[in-house]
N, C-alpha and C. Protein backbone atom coordinates (compact mmCIF):
# COMPACT_ATOMS: atom_id res chain seq x y z
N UNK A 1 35.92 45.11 -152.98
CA UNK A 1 35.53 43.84 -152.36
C UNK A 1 36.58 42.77 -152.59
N UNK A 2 37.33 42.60 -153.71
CA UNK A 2 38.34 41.54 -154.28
C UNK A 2 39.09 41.65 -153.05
N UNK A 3 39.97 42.54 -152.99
CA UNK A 3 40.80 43.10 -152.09
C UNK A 3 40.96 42.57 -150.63
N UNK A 4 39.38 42.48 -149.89
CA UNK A 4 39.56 41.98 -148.78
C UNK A 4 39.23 40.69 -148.83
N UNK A 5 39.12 40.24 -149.53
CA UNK A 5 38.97 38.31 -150.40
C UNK A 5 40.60 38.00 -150.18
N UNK A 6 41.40 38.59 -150.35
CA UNK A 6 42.56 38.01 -150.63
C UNK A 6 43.36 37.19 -149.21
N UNK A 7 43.29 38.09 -148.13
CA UNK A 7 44.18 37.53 -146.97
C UNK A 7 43.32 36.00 -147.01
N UNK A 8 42.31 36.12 -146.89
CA UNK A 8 41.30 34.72 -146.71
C UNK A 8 42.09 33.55 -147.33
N UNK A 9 41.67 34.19 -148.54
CA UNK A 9 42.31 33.22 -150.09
C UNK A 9 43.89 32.63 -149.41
N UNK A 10 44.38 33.80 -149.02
CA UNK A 10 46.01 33.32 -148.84
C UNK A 10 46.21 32.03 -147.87
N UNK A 11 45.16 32.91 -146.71
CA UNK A 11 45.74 31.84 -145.38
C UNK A 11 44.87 30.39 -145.56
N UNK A 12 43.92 30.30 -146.38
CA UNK A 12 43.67 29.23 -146.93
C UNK A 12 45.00 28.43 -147.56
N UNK A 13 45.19 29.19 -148.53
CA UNK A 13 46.37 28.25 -149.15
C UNK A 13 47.71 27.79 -148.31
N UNK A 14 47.93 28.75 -147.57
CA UNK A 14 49.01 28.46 -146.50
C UNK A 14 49.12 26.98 -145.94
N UNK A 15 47.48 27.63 -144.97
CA UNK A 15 46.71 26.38 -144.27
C UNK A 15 47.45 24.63 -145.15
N UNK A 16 46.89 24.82 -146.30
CA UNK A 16 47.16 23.52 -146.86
C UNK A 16 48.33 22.88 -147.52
N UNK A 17 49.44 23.68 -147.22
CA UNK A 17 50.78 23.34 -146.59
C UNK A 17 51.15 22.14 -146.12
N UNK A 18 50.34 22.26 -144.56
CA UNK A 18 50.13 21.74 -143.61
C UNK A 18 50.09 20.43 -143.50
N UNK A 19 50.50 19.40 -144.46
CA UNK A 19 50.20 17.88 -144.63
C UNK A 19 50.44 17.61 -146.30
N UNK A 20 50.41 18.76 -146.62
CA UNK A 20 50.90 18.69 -148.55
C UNK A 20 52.01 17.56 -148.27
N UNK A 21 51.57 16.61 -149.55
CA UNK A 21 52.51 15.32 -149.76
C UNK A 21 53.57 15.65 -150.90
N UNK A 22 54.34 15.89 -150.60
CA UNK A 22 55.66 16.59 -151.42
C UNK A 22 56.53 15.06 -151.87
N UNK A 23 56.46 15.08 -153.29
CA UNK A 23 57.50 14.04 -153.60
C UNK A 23 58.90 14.34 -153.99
N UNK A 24 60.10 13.81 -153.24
CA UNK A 24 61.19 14.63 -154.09
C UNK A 24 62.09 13.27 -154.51
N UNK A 25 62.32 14.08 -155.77
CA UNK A 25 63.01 13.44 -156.61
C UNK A 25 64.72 13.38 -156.56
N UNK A 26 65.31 12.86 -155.70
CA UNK A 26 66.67 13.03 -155.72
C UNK A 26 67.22 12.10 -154.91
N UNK A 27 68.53 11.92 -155.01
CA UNK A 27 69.44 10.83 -154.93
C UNK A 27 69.68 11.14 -153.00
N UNK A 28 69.89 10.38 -152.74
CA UNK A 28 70.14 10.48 -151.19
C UNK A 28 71.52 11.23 -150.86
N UNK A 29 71.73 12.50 -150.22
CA UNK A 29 72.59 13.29 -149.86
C UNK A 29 72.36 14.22 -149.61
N UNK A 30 73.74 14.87 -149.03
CA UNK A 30 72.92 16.08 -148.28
C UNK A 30 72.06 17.02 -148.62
N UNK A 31 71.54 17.32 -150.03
CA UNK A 31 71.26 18.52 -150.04
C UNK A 31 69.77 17.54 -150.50
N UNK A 32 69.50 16.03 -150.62
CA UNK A 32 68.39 16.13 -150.65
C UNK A 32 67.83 15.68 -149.02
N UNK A 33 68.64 15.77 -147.58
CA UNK A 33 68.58 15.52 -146.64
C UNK A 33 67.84 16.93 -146.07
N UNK A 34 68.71 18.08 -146.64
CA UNK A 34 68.54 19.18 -146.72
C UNK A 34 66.93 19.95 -146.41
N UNK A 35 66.75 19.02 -147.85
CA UNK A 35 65.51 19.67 -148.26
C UNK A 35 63.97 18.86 -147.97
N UNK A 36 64.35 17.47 -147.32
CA UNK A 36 63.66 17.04 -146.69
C UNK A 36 63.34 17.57 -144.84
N UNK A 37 64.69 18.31 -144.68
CA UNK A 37 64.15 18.50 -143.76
C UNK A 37 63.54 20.17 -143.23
N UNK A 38 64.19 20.79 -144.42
CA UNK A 38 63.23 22.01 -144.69
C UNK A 38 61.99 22.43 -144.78
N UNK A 39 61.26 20.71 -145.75
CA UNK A 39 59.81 20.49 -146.33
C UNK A 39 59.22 20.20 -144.82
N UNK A 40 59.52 19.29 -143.87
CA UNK A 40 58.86 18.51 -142.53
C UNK A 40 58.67 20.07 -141.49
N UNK A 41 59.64 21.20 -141.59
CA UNK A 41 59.71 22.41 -140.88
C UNK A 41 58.26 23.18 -141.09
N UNK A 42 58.34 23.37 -142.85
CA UNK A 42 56.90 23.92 -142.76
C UNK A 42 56.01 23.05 -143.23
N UNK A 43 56.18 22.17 -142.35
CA UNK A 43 54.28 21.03 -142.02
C UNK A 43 54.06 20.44 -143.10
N UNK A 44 54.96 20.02 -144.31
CA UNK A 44 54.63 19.26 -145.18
C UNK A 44 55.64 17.42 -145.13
N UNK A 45 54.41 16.70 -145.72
CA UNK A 45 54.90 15.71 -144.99
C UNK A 45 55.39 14.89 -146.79
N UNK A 46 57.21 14.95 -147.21
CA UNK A 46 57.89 14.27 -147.92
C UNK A 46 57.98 12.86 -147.78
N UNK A 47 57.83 12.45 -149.10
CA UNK A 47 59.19 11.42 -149.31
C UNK A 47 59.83 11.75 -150.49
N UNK A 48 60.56 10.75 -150.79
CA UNK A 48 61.96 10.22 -151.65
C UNK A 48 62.20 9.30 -152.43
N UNK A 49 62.52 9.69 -153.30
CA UNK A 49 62.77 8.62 -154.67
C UNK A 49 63.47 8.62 -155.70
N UNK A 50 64.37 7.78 -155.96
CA UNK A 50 65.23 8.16 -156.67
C UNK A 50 65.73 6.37 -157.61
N UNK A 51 65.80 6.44 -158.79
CA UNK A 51 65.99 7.12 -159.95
C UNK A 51 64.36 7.95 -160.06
N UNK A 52 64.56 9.09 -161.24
CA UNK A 52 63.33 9.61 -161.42
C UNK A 52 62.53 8.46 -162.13
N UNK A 53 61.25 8.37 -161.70
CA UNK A 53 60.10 7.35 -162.37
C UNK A 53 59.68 7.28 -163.63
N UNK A 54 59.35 6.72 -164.49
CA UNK A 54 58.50 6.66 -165.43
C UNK A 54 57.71 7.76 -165.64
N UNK A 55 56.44 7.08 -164.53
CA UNK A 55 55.35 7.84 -164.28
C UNK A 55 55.44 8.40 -162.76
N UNK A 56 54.25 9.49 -162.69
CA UNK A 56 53.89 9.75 -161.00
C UNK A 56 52.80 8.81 -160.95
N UNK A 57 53.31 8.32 -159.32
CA UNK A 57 51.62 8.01 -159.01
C UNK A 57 50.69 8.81 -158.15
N UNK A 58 49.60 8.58 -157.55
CA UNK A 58 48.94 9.10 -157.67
C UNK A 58 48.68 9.59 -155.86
N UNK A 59 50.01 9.38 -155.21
CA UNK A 59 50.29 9.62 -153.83
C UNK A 59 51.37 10.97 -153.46
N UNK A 60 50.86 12.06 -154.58
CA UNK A 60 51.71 13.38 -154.05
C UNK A 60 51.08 14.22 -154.69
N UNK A 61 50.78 14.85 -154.04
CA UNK A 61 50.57 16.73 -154.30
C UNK A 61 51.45 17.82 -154.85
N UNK A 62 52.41 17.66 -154.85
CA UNK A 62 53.48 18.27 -155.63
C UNK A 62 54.58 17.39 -156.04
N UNK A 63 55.51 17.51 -156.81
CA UNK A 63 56.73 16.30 -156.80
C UNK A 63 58.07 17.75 -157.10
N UNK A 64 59.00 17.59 -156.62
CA UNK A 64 60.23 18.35 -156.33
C UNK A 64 61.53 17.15 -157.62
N UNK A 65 62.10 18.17 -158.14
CA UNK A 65 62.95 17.20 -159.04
C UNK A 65 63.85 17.86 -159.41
N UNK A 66 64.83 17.14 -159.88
CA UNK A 66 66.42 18.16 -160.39
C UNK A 66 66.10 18.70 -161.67
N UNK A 67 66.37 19.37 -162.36
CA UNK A 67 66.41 19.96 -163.51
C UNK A 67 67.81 19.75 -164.42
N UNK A 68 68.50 18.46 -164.80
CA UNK A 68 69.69 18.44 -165.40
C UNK A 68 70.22 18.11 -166.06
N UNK A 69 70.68 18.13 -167.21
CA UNK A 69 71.29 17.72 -168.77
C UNK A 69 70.96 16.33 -168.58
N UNK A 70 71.86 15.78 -167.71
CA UNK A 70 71.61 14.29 -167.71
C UNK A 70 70.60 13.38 -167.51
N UNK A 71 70.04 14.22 -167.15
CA UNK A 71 68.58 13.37 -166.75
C UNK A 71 67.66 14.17 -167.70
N UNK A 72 68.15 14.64 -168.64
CA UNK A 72 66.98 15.02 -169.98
C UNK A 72 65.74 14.19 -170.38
N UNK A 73 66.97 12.92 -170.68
CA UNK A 73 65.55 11.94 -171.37
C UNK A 73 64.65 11.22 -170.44
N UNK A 74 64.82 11.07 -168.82
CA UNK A 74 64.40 10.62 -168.03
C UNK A 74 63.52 11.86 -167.54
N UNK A 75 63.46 13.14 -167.98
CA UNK A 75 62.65 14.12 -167.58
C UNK A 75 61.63 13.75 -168.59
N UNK A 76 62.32 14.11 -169.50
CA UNK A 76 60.91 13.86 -170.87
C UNK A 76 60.20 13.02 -170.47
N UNK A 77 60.58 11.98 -170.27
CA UNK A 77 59.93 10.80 -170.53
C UNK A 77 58.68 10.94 -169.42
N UNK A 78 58.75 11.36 -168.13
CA UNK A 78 57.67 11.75 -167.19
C UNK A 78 57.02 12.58 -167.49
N UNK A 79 57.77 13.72 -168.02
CA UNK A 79 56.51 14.55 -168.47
C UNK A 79 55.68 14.19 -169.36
N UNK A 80 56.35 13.30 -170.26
CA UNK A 80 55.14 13.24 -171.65
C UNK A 80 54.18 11.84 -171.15
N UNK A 81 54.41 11.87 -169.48
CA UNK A 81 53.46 10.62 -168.89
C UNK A 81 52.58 11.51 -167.97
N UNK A 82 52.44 12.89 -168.08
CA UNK A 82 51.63 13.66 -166.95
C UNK A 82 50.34 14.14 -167.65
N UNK A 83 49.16 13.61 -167.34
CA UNK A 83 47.83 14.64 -167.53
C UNK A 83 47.68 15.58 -167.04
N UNK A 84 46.42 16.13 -167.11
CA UNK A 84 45.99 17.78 -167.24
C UNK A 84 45.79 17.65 -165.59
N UNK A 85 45.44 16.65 -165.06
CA UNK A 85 45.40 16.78 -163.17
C UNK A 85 46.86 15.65 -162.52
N UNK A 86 47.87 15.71 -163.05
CA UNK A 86 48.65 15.42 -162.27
C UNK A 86 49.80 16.35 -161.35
N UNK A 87 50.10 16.04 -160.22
CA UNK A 87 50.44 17.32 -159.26
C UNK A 87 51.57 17.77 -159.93
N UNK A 88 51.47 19.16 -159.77
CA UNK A 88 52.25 20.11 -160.39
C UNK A 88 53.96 19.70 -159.82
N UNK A 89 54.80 20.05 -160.89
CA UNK A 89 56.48 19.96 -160.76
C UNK A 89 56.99 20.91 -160.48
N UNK A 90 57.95 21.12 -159.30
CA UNK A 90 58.68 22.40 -158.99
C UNK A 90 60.19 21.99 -159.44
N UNK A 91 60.89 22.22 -160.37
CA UNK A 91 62.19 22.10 -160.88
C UNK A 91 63.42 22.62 -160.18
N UNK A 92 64.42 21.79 -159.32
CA UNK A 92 65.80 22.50 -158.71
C UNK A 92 66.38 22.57 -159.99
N UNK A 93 67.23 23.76 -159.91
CA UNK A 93 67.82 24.20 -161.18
C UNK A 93 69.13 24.75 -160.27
N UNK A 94 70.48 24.70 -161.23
CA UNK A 94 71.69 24.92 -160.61
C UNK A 94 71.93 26.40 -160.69
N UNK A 95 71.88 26.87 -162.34
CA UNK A 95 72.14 28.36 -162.58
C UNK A 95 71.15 28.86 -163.83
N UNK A 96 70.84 29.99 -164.45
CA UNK A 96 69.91 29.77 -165.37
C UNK A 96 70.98 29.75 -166.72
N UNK A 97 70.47 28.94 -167.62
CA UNK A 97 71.25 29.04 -169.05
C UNK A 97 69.92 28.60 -169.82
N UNK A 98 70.19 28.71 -171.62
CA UNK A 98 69.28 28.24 -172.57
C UNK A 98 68.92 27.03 -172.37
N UNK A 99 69.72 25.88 -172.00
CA UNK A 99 69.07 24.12 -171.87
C UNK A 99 68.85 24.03 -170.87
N UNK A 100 68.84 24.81 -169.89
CA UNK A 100 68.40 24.57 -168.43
C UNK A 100 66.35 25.39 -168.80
N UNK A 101 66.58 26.19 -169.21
CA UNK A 101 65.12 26.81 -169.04
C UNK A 101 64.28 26.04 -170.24
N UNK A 102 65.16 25.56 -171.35
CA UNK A 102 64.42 24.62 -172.13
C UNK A 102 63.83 23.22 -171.85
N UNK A 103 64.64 22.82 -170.55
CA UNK A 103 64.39 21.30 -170.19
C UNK A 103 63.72 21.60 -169.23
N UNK A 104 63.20 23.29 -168.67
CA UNK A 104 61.85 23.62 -167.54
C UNK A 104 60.90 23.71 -168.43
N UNK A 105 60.77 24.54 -169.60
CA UNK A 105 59.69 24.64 -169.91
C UNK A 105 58.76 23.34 -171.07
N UNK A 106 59.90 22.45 -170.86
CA UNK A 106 59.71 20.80 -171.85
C UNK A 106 59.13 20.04 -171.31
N UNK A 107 59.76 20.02 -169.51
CA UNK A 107 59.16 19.47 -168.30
C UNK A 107 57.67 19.70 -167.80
N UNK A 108 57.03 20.59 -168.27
CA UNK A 108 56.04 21.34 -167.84
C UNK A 108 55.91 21.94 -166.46
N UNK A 109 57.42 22.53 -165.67
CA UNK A 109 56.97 22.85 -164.76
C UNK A 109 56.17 24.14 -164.47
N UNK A 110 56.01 24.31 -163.17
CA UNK A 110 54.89 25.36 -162.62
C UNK A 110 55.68 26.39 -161.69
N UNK A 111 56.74 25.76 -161.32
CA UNK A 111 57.46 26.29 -160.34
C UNK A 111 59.24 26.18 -160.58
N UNK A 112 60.07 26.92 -159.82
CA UNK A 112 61.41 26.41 -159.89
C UNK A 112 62.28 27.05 -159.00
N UNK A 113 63.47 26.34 -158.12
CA UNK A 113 63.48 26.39 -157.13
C UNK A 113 65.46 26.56 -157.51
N UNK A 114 66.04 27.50 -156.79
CA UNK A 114 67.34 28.18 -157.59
C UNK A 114 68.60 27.03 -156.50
N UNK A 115 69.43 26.41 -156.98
CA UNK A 115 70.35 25.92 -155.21
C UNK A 115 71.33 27.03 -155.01
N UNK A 116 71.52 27.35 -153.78
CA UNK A 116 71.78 26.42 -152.95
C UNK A 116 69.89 26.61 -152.59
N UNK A 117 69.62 25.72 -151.57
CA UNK A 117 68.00 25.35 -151.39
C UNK A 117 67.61 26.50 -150.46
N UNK A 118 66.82 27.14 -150.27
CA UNK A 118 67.12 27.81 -149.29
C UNK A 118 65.03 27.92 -148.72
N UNK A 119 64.77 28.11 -147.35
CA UNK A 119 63.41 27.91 -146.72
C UNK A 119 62.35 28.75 -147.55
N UNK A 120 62.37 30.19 -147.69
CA UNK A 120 62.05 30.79 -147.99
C UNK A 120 61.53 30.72 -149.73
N UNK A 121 62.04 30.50 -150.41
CA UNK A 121 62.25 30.20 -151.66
C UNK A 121 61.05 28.82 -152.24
N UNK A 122 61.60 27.99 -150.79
CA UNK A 122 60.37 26.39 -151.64
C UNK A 122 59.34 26.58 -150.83
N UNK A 123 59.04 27.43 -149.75
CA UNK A 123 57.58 27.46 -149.48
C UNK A 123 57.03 28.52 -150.38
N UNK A 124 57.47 29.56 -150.60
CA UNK A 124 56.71 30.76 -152.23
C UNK A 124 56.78 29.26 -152.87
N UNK A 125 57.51 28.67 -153.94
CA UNK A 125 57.75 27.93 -154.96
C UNK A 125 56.65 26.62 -154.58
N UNK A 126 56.34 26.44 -153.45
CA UNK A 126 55.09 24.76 -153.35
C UNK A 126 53.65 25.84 -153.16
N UNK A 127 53.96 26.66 -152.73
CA UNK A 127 52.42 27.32 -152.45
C UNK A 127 51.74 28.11 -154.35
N UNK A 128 52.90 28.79 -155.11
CA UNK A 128 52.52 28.82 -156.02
C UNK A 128 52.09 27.61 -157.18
N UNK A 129 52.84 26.66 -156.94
CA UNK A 129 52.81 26.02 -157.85
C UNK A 129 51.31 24.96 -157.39
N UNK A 130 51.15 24.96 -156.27
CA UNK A 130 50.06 24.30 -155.99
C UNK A 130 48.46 24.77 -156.14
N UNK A 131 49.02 26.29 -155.89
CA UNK A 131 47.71 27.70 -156.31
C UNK A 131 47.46 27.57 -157.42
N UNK A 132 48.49 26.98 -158.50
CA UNK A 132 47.96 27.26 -159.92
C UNK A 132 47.69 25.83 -160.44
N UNK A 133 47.62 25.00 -159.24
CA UNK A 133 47.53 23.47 -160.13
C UNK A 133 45.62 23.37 -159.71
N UNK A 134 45.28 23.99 -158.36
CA UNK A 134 44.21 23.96 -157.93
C UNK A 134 43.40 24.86 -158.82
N UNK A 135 43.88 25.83 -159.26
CA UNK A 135 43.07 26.87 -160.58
C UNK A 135 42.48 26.19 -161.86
N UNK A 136 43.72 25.22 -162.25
CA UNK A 136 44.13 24.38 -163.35
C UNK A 136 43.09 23.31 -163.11
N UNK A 137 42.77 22.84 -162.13
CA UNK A 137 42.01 22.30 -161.77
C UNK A 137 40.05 22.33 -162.05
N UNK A 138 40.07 23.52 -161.56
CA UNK A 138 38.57 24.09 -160.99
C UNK A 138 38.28 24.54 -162.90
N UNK A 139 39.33 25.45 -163.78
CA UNK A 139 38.90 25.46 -164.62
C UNK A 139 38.74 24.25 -165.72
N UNK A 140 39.47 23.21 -165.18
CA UNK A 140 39.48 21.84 -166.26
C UNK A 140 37.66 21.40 -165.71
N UNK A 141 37.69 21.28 -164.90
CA UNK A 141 36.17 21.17 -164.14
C UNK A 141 35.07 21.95 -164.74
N UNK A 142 35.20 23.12 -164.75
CA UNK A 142 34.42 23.87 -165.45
C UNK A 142 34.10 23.88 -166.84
N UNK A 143 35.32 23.08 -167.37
CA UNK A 143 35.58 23.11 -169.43
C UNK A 143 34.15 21.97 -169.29
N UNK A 144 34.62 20.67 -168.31
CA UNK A 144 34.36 19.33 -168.76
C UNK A 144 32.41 19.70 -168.73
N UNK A 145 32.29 20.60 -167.08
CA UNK A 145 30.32 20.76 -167.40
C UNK A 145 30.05 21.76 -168.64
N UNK A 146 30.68 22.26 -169.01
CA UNK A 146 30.13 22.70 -170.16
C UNK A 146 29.96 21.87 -171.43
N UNK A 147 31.05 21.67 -171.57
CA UNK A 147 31.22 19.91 -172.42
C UNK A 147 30.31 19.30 -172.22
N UNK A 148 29.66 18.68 -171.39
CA UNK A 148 28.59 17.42 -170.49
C UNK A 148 27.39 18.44 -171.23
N UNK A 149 27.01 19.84 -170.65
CA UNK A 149 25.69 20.42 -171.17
C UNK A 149 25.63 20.79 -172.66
N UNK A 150 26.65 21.25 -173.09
CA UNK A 150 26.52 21.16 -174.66
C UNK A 150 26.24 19.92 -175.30
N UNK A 151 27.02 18.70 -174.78
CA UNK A 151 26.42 17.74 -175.30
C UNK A 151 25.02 17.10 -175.06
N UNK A 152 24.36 16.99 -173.70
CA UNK A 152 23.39 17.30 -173.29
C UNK A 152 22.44 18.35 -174.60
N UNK A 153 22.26 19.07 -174.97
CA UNK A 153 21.99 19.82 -175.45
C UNK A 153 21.67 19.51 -176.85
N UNK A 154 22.90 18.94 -177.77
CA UNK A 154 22.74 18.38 -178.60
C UNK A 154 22.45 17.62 -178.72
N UNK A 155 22.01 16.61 -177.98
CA UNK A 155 21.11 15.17 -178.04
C UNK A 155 19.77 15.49 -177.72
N UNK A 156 19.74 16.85 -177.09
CA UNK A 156 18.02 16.96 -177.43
C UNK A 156 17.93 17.72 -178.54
N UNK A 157 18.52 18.74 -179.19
CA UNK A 157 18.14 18.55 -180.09
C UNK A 157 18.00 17.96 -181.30
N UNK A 158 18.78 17.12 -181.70
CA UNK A 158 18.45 15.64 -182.73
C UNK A 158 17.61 15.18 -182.29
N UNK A 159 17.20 14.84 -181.19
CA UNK A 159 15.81 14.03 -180.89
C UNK A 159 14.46 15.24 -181.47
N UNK A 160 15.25 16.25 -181.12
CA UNK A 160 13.31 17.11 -181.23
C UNK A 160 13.51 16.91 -183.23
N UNK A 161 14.91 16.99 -184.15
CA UNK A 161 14.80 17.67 -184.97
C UNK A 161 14.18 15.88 -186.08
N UNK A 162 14.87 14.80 -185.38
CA UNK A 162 14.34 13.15 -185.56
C UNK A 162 12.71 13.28 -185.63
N UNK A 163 12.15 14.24 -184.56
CA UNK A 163 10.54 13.82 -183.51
C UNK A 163 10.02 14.76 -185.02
N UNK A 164 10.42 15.48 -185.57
CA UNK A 164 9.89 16.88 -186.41
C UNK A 164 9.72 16.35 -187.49
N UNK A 165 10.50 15.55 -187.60
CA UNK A 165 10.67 15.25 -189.40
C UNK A 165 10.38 13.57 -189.46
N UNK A 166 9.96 12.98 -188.13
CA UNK A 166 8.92 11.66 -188.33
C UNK A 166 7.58 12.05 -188.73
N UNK A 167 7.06 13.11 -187.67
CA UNK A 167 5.90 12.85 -186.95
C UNK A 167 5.54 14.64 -187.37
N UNK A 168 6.29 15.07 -188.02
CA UNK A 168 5.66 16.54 -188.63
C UNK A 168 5.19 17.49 -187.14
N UNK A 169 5.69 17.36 -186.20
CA UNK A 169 5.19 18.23 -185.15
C UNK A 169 6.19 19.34 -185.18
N UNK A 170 5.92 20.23 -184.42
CA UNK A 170 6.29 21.60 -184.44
C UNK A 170 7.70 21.70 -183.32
N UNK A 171 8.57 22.47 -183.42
CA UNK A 171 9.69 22.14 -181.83
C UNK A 171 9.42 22.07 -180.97
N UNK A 172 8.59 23.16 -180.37
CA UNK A 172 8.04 23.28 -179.05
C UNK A 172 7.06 21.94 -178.85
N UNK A 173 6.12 21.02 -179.70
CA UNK A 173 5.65 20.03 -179.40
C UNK A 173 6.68 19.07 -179.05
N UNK A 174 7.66 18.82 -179.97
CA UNK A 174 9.01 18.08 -179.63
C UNK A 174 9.43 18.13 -178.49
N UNK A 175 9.43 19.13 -178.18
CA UNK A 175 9.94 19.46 -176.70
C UNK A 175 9.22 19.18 -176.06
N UNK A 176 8.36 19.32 -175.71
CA UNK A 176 7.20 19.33 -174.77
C UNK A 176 7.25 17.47 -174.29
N UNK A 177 6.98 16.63 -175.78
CA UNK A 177 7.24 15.19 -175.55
C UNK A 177 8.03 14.56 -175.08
N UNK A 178 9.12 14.95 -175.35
CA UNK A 178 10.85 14.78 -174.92
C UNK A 178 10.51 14.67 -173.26
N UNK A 179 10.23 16.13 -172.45
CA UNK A 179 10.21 16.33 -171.52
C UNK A 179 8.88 15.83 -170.90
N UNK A 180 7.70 15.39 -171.14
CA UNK A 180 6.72 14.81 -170.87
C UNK A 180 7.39 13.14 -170.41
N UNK A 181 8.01 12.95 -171.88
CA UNK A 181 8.86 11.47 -171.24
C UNK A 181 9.40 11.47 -170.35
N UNK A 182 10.52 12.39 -170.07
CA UNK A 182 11.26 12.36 -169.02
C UNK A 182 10.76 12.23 -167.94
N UNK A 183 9.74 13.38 -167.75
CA UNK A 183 9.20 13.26 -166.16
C UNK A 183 8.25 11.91 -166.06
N UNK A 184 7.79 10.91 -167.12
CA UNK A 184 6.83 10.25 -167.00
C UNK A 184 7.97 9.10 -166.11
N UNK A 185 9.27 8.77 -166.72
CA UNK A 185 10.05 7.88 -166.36
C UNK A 185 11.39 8.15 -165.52
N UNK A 186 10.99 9.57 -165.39
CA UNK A 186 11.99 9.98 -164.15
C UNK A 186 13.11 10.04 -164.64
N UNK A 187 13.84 10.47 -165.90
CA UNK A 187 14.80 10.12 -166.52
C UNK A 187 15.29 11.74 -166.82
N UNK A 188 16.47 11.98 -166.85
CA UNK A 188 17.06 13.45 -167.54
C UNK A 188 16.52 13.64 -169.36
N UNK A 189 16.72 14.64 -169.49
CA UNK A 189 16.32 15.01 -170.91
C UNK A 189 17.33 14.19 -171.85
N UNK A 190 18.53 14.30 -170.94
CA UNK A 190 19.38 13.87 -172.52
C UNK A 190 19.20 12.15 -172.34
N UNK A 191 19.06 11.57 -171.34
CA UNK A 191 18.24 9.97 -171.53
C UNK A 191 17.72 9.98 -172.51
N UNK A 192 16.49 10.81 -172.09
CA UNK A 192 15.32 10.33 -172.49
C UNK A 192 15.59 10.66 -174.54
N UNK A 193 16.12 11.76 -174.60
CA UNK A 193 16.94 12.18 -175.82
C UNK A 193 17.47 10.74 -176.65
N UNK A 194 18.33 10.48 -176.22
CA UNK A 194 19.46 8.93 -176.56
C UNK A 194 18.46 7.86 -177.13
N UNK A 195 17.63 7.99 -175.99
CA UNK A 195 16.86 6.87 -176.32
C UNK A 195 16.02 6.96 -177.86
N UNK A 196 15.31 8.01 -177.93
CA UNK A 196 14.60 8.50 -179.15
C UNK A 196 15.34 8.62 -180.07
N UNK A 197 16.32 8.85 -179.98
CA UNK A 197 17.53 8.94 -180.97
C UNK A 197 18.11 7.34 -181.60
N UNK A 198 18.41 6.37 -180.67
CA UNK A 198 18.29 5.41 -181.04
C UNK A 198 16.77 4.94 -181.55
N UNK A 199 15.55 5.09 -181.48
CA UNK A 199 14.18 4.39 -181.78
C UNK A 199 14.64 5.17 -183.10
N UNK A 200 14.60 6.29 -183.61
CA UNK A 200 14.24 6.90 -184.83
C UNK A 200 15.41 7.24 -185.77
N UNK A 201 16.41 6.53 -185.23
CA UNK A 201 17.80 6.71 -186.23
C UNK A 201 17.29 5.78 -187.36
């Protein structure tokens, strides 16, 4: 069954290509003329900016950037300004050596893109790197409701274990009250939880 899931999956991701806001990071010349006009070929709609920023803001889906000695501390410095949902970095890199793959993997990129630039190469390199920022995504999503119900969770139970050791009732009575409140005032459990928690702290 996986198997025939996949073309779907793909031409989905393709699909959203199609208007991807690509930021690139480079100095005006040809090869970032190049590659702007490589990105507009397959349906993604660039801009340009140059010196590299501080920070990203919050108007690109991917950002495209040089990878180069000289711009070390101006790399750092963005990366150690990127959260867990900011759009993934695809790194131009000249040739591979030790400070070149150290200042990719410092950068946090996802992707990396070899010059000379070539078509083939940055559509694999924006479609992966965007596949795994959307993954990166769905599972940060998934950490945070579990987070939310565990905590959830633990606020009812301090309230039932508060309700037990006021009022000597049994858990399941605890419970029962907890959730009697709730529905009386239309309120979620862990409200109604907080609240009892504050009365009997």
């Amino acid at each position: 069954m996986a198997p025939r899931n996949r073309p779907a999956r793909s031409s989905t991701a393709l699909r959203e290509l199609n208007g991807l806001r690509v930021m690139v990071l480079l100095p005006q010349d040809a090869e970032s003329r190049l590659l702007m006009s490589h990105l507009k070929r397959i349906g993604c709609v660039p801009t340009q900016q140059w010196p590299l920023p501080e920070r990203l803001g919050a108007d690109a889906d991917v950002v495209v950037l040089p990878i180069e000695e000289d711009q070390r501390e101006a790399i750092q410095q963005l990366a150690d300004s990127l959260t867990e949902l900011s759009p993934p970095l695809v790194g131009i890199v000249e040739y591979e050596n030790p400070a070149t793959l150290q200042l990719v993997l410092q950068s946090g990129c996802t992707g990396v893109i070899e010059r000379p630039i070539r078509p083939f190469g940055l559509l694999t390199q924006l479609l992966l790197a965007r596949t795994a920022w959307r993954q990166q995504a769905a599972t940060l999503a998934h950490v945070r409701k579990l987070e939310g119900r565990y905590a959830a969770a633990s606020k009812v139970a301090t309230a039932k274990t508060l309700l037990i050791a006021r009022e000597g009732i049994t858990e399941h009575e605890a419970h029962r009250r907890i959730q009697s409140r709730a529905m009386a005032t239309r309120s979620s459990l862990e409200d109604v939880a907080q609240i009892l928690i504050n009365e009997l702290s």
